[in-house]
Protein backbone atom coordinates (compact mmCIF):
# COMPACT_ATOMS: atom_id res chain seq x y z
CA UNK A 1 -1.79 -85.34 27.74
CA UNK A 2 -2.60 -86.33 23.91
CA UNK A 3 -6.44 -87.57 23.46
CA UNK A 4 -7.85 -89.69 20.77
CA UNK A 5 -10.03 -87.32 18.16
CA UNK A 6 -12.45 -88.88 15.90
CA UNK A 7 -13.17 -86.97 12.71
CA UNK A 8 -15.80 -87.82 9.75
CA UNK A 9 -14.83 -86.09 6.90
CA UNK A 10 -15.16 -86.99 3.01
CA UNK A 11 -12.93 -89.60 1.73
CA UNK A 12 -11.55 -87.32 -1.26
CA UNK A 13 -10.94 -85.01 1.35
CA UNK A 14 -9.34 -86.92 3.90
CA UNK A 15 -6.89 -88.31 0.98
CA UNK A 16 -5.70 -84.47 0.37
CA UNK A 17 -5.12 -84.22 3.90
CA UNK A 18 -2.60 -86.85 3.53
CA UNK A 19 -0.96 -86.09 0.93
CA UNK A 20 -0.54 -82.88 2.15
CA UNK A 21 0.97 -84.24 5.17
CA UNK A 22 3.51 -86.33 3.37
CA UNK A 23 4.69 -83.25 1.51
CA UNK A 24 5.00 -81.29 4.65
CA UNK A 25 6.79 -84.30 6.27
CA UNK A 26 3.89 -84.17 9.16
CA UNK A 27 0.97 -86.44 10.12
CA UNK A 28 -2.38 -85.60 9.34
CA UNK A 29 -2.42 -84.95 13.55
CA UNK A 30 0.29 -82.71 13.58
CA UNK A 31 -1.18 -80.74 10.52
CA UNK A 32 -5.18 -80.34 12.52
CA UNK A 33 -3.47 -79.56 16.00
CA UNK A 34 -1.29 -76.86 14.58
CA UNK A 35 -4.47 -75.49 12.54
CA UNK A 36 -6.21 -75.40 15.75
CA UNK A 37 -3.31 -74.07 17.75
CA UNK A 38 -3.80 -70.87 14.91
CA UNK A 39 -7.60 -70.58 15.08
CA UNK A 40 -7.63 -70.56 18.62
CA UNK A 41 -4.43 -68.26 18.99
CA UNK A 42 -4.92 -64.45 19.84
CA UNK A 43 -5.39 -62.33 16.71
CA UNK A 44 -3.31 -59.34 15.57
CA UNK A 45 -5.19 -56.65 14.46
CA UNK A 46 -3.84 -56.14 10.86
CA UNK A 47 -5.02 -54.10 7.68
CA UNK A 48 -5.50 -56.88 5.82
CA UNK A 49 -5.86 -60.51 6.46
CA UNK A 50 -2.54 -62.87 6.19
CA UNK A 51 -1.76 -66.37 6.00
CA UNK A 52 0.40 -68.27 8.64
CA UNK A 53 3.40 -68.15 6.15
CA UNK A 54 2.93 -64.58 5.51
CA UNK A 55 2.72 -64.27 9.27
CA UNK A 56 5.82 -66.56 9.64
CA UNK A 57 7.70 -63.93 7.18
CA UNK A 58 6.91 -60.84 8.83
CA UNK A 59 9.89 -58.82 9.93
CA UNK A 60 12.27 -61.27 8.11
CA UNK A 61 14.49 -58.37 6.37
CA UNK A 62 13.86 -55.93 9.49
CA UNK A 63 17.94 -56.20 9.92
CA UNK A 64 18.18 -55.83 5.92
CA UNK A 65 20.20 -52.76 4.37
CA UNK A 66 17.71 -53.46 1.03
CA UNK A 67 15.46 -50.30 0.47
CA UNK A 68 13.03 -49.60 -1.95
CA UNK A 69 15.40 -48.40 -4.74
CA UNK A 70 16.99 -52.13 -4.30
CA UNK A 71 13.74 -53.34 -5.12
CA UNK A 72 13.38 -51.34 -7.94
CA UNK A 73 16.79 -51.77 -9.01
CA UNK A 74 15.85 -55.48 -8.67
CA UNK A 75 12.46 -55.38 -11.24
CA UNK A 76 14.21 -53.31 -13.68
CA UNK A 77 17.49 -55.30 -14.00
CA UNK A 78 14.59 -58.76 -14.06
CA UNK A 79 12.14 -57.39 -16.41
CA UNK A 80 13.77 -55.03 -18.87
């Protein structure tokens, strides 16, 4: 069951939120409930504090034959 929510927030604020929106193709509803769906979410106890798209990348190249010589490989063959 969806329920009305009625927010006061600053105008300048409230335009960000909706531009925001329109760049992640979402309403301004779909962008608060998922923020509360990740407040209210059980933590994972981490070293360091992530965002939800570091979160959402985690265990991305798990299946990956790269190594850390790759890498290395990879910033050499960039920056010299």
């Amino acid at each position: 069951m969806q329920t009305k929510l009625t927010l006061r927030l600053e105008d300048q604020l409230i335009e960000q939120a909706k531009s925001y929106a329109a760049q992640a193709g979402k309403s301004v509803s779909q962008i608060v409930a998922e923020y509360f769906k990740l407040l209210t979410s059980p933590k994972v106890k981490t070293n360091s504090p992530s965002t939800p798209l570091t979160q959402s990348l985690r265990g991305v190249l798990r299946e990956s034959k790269l190594d850390e010589k790759d890498y290395k490989k990879h910033l050499e063959e960039k920056y010299l």
